[in-house]
Protein backbone atom coordinates (compact mmCIF):
# COMPACT_ATOMS: atom_id res chain seq x y z
CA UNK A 1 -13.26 -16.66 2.65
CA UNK A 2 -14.07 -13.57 4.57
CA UNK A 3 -11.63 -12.01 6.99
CA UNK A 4 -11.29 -12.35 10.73
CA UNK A 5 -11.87 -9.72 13.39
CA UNK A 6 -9.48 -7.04 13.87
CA UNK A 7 -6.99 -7.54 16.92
CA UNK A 8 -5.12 -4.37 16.73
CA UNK A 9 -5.02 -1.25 15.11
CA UNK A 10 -1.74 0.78 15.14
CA UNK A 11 -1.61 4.42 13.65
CA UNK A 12 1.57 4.30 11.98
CA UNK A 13 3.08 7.43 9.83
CA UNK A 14 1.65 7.41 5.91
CA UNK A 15 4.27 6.30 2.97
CA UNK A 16 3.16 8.02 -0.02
CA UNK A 17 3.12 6.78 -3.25
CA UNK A 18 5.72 6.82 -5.82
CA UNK A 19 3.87 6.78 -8.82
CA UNK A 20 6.70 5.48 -11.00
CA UNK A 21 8.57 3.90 -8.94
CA UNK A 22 10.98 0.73 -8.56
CA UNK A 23 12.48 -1.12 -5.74
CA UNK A 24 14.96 -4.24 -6.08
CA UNK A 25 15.17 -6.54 -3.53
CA UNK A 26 18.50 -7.41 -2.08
CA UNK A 27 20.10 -10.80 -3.02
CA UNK A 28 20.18 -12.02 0.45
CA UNK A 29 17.90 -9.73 2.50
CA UNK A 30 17.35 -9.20 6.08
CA UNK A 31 14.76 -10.28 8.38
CA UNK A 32 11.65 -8.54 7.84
CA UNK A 33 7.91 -8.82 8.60
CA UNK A 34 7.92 -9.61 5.06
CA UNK A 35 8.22 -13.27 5.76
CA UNK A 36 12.16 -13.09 4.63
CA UNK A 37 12.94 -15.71 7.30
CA UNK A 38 10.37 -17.86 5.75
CA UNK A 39 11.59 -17.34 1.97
CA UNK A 40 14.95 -19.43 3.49
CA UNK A 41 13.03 -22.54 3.80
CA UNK A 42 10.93 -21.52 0.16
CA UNK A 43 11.51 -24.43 -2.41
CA UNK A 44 13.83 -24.09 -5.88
CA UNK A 45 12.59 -25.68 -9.13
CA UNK A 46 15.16 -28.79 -10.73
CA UNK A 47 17.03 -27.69 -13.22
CA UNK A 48 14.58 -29.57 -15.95
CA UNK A 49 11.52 -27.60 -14.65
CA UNK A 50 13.35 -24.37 -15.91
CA UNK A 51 12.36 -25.27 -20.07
CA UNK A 52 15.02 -23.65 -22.99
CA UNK A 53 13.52 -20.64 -24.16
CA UNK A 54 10.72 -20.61 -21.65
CA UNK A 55 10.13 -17.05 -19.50
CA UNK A 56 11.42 -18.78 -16.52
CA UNK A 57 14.78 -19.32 -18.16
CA UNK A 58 14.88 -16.10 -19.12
CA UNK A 59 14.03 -14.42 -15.48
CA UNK A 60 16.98 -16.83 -14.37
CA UNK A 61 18.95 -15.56 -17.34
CA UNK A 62 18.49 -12.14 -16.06
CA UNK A 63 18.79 -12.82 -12.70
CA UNK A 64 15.67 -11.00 -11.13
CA UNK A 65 12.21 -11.67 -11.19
CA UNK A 66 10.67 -7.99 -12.36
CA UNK A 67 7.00 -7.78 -10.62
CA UNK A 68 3.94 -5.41 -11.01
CA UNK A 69 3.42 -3.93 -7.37
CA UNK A 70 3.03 -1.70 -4.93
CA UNK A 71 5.54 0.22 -2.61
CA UNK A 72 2.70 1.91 -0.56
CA UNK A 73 0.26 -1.02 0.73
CA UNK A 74 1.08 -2.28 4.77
CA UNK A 75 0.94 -5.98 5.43
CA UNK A 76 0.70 -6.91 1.50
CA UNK A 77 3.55 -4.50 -0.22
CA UNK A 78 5.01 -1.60 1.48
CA UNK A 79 8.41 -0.19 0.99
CA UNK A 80 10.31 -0.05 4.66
CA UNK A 81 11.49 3.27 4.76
CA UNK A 82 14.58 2.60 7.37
CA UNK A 83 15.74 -0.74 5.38
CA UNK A 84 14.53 -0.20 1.54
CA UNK A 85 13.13 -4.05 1.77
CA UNK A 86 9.57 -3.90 0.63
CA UNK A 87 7.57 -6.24 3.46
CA UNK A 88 4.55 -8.02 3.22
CA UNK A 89 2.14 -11.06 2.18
CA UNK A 90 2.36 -9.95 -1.85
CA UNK A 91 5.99 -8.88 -1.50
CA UNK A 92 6.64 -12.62 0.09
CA UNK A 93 5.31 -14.26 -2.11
CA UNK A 94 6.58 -12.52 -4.97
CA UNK A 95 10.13 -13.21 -3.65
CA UNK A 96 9.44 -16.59 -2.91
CA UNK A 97 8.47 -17.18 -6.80
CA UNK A 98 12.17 -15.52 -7.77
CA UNK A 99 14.04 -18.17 -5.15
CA UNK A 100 11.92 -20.84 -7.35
CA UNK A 101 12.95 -19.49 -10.54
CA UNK A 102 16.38 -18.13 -10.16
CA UNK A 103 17.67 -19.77 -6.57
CA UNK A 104 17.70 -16.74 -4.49
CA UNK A 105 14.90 -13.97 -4.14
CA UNK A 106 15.74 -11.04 -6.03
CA UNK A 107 13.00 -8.94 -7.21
CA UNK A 108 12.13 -5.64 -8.59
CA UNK A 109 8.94 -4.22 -8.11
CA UNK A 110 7.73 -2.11 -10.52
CA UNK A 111 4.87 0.00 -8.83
CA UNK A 112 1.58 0.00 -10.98
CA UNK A 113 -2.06 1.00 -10.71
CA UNK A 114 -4.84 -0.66 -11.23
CA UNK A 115 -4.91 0.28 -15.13
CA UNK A 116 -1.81 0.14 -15.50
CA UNK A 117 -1.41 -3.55 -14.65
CA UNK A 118 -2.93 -5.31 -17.82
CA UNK A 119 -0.23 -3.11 -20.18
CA UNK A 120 2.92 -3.62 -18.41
CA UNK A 121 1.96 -7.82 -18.24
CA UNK A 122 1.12 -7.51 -22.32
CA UNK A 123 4.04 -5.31 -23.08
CA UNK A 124 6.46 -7.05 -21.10
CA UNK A 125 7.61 -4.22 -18.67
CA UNK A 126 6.98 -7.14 -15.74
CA UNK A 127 6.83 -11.01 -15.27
CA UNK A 128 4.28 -10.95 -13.32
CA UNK A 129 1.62 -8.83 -10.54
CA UNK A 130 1.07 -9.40 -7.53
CA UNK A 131 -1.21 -6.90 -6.06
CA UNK A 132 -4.63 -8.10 -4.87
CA UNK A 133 -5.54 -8.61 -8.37
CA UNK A 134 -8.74 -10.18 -7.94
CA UNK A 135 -9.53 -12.30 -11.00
CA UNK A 136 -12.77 -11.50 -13.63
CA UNK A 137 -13.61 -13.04 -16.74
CA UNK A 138 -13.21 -9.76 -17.65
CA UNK A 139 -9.75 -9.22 -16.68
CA UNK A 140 -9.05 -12.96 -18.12
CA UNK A 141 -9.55 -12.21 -21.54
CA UNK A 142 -6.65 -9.39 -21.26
CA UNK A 143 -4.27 -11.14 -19.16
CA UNK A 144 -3.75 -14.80 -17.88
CA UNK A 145 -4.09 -15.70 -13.99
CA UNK A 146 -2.32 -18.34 -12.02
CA UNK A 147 -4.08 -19.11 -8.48
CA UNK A 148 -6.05 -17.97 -7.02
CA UNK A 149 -4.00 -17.58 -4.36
CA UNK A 150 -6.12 -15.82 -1.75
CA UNK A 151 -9.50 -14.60 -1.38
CA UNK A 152 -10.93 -11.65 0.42
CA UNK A 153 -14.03 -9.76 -0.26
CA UNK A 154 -15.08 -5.95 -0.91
CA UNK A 155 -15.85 -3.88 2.39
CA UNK A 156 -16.93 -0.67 3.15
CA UNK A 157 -14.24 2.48 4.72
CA UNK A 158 -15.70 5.49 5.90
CA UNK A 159 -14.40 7.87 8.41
CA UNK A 160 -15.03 7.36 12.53
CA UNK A 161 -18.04 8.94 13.44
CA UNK A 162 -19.71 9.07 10.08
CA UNK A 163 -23.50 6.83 10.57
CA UNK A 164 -26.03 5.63 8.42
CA UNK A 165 -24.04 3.09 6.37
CA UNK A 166 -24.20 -0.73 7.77
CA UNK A 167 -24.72 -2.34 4.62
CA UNK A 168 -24.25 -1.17 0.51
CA UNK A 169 -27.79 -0.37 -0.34
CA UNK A 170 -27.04 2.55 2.19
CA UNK A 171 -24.78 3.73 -0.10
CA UNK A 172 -27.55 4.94 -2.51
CA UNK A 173 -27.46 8.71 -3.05
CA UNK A 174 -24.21 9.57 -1.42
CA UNK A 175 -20.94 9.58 -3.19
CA UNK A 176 -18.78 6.79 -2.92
CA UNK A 177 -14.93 6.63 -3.61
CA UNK A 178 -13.91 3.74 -5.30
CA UNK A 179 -10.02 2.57 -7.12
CA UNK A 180 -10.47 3.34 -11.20
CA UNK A 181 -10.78 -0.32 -12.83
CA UNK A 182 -11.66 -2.27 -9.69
CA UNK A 183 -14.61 -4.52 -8.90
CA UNK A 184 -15.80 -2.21 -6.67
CA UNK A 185 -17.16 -0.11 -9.52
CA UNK A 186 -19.82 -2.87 -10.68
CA UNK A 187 -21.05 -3.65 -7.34
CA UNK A 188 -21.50 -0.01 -6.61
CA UNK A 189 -23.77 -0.16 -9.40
CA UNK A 190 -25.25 -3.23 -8.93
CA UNK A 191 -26.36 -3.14 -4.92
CA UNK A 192 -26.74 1.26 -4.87
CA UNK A 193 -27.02 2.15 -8.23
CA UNK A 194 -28.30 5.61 -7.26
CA UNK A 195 -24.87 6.15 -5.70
CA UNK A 196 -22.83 8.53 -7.58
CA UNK A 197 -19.00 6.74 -7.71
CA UNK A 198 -15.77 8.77 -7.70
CA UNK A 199 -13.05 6.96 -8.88
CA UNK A 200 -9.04 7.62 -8.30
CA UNK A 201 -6.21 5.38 -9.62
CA UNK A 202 -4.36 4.66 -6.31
CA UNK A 203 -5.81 3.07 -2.83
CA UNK A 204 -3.98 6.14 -1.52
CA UNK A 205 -5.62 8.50 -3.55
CA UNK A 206 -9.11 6.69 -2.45
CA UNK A 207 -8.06 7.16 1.02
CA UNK A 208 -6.72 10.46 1.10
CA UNK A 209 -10.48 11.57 -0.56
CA UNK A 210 -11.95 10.06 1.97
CA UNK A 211 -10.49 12.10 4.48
CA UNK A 212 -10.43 15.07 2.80
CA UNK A 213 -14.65 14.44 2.75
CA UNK A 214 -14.45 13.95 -1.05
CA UNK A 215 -16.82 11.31 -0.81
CA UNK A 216 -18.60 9.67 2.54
CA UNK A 217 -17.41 5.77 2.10
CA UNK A 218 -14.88 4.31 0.30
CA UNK A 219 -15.44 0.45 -1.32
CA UNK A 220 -11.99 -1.76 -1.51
CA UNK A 221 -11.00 -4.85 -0.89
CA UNK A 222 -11.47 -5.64 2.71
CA UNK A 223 -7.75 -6.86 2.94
CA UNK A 224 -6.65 -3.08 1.42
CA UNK A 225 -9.14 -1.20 4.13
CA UNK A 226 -7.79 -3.27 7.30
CA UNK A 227 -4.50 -2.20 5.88
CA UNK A 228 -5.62 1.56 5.67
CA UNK A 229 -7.09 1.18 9.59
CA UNK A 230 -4.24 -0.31 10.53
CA UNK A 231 -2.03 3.20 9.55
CA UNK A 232 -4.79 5.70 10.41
CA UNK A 233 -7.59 4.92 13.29
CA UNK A 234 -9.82 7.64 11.38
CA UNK A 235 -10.98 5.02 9.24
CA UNK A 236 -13.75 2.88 9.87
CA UNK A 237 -14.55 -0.69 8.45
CA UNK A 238 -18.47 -0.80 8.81
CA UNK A 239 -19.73 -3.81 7.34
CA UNK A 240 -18.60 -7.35 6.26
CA UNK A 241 -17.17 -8.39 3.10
CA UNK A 242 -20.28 -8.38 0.78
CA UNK A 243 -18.81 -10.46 -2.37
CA UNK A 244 -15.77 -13.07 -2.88
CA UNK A 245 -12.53 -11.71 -4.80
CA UNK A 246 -10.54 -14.34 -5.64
CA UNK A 247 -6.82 -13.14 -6.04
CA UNK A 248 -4.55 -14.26 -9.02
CA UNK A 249 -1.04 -14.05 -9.90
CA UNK A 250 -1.54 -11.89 -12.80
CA UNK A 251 0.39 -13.19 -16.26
CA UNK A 252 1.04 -12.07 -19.64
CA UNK A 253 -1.73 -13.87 -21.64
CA UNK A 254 -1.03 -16.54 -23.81
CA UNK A 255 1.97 -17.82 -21.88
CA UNK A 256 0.69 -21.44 -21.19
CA UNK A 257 3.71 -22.98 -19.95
CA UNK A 258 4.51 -20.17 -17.46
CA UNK A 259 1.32 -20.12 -15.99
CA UNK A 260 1.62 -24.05 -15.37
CA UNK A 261 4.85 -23.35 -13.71
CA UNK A 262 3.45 -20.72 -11.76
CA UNK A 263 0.53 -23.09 -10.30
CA UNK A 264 2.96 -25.50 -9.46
CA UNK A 265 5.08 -23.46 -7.87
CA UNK A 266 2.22 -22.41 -5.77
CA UNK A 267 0.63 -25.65 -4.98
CA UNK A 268 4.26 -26.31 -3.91
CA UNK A 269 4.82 -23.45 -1.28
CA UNK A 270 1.12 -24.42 0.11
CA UNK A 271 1.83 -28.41 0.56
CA UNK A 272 4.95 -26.81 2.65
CA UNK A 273 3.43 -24.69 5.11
CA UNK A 274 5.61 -21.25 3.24
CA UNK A 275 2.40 -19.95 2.10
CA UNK A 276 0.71 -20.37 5.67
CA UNK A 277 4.16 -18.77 7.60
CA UNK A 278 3.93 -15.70 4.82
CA UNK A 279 0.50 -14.73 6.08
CA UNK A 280 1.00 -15.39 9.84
CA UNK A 281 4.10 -12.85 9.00
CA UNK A 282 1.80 -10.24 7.39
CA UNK A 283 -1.93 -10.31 6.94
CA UNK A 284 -1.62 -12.25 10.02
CA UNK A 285 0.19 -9.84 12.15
CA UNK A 286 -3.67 -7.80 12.62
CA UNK A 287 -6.18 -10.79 11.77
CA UNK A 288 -6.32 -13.36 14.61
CA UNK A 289 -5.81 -17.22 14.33
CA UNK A 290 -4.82 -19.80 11.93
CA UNK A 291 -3.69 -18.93 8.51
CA UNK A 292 -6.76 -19.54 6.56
CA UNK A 293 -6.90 -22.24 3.96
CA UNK A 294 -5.76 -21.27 0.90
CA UNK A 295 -7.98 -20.90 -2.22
CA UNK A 296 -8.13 -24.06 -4.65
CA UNK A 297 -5.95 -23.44 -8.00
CA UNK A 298 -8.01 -23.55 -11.01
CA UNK A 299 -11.49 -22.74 -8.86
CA UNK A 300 -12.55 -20.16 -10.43
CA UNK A 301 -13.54 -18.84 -13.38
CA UNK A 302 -10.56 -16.74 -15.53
CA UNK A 303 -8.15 -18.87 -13.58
């Protein structure tokens, strides 16, 4: 499902990132572009959905739903620096599961990279990720995915003014910024493989080199760059999404019964319209129209 044109792009001051850091959700938040309005009408699971010794009873044991994030990404998961609520589409969502599980939506986010998020699922530092973790075979065989429950599509970033890149083959020969263990890498390689990739661990990082003329385009998730537009007008988005990335809730492997509740918790909020009135409140907010129609669950391979 590719993304639909651009209706506004607002400079907005830069939130760096806090490589280790946490933020906990209050137990009965405040409006917030985050969709908190929305999380209200968000369903609860019965009482006998909630199985002795299962992980969901123990996130209701503990009382907060502990989720692999991020604290620096507008519209999907951005820390609000006047309010300490942490807005947008993956941030909803992730609160949303925690009303379902526990009966209100208390979270912390743990804020992780992109290879950091397959450790702290197996080693039990977080519950779960939500972070525009777009689901391989790959990643499948490390951790397990519920979903998918979006899907964008790598684009290309570069900065305004910059010509000569309209599609990825113009990539070859130039060097190309790309997040360390993200799909971007292999279709670098695959449609410009004389391209020579830099890789960072953070979307800021990515950014912030491709500013600083570290490299001359910068490959992410087209969701991610409208984001990155969004908070500096510098950046360009030159071409259309050029491959489907399924996102998945990203799950400690092996844990069967979770990720069952999981998908039924999301075919749930869909059936309900939540999911559709998360998006509108985020993503949304910048992309014109009708929320899109979400992925089907199970469609894809690793899901």
């Amino acid at each position: 499902m590719l993304m639909k044109k651009i209706i506004a792009v607002v400079a907005v001051s830069f939130l760096g990132l806090a490589a280790c850091g946490e933020a906990s959700s209050p137990a009965v938040p405040g409006p917030s572009k985050s969709g908190t309005d929305v999380i209200g009408q968000a369903p609860v699971a019965a009482a006998s959905d909630i199985l002795p010794g299962s992980t969901m009873e123990k996130i209701k044991q503990r009382g907060e739903l502990i989720v692999g994030g991020s604290l620096d990404a507008p519209l999907l998961s951005q820390q609000n620096p006047a309010t300490g609520e942490v807005e947008g589409f993956d941030a909803a969502l992730g609160k949303a599961l925690a009303k379902y599980i526990i009966g209100r939506p208390k979270v912390k986010i743990v804020n992780s990279a992109s290879e950091t998020r397959e450790a702290l699922l197996s080693n039990g530092t977080v519950d779960v990720v939500f972070q525009t973790y777009t689901i391989t075979e790959e990643r499948a065989r490390q951790v397990a995915f519920a979903g998918p429950y979006y899907t964008s599509g790598l684009t290309i970033a570069v900065k305004k003014g910059t010509s000569g890149i309209a599609k990825p083959e113009d990539l070859n020969g130039k060097k190309v910024i790309a997040g360390a263990n993200t799909p971007a890498i292999p279709a670098i390689k695959k449609l410009a493989p004389q391209a020579e990739i830099i890789t960072f661990g953070s979307d800021p990082e990515c950014l912030q080199a491709l500013t600083q003329d570290r490299g001359v385009a910068y490959v992410q998730d087209e969701t991610l760059l409208i984001a990155a537009a969004k908070k500096d007008p510098s950046i360009s988005i030159v071409t259309k999404p050029f491959t489907v990335d399924p996102y998945g809730i990203g799950l400690k492997h092996g844990d069967d019964q979770f990720k069952t509740f999981v998908n039924a918790w999301l075919g749930k909020i869909q059936a309900a319209g939540v999911w559709q009135r998360i998006w509108k409140d985020s993503i949304g907010t910048v992309v014109t129209g009708d929320a899109p129609q979400p992925p089907r669950i199970g469609s894809v391979p690793g899901s």
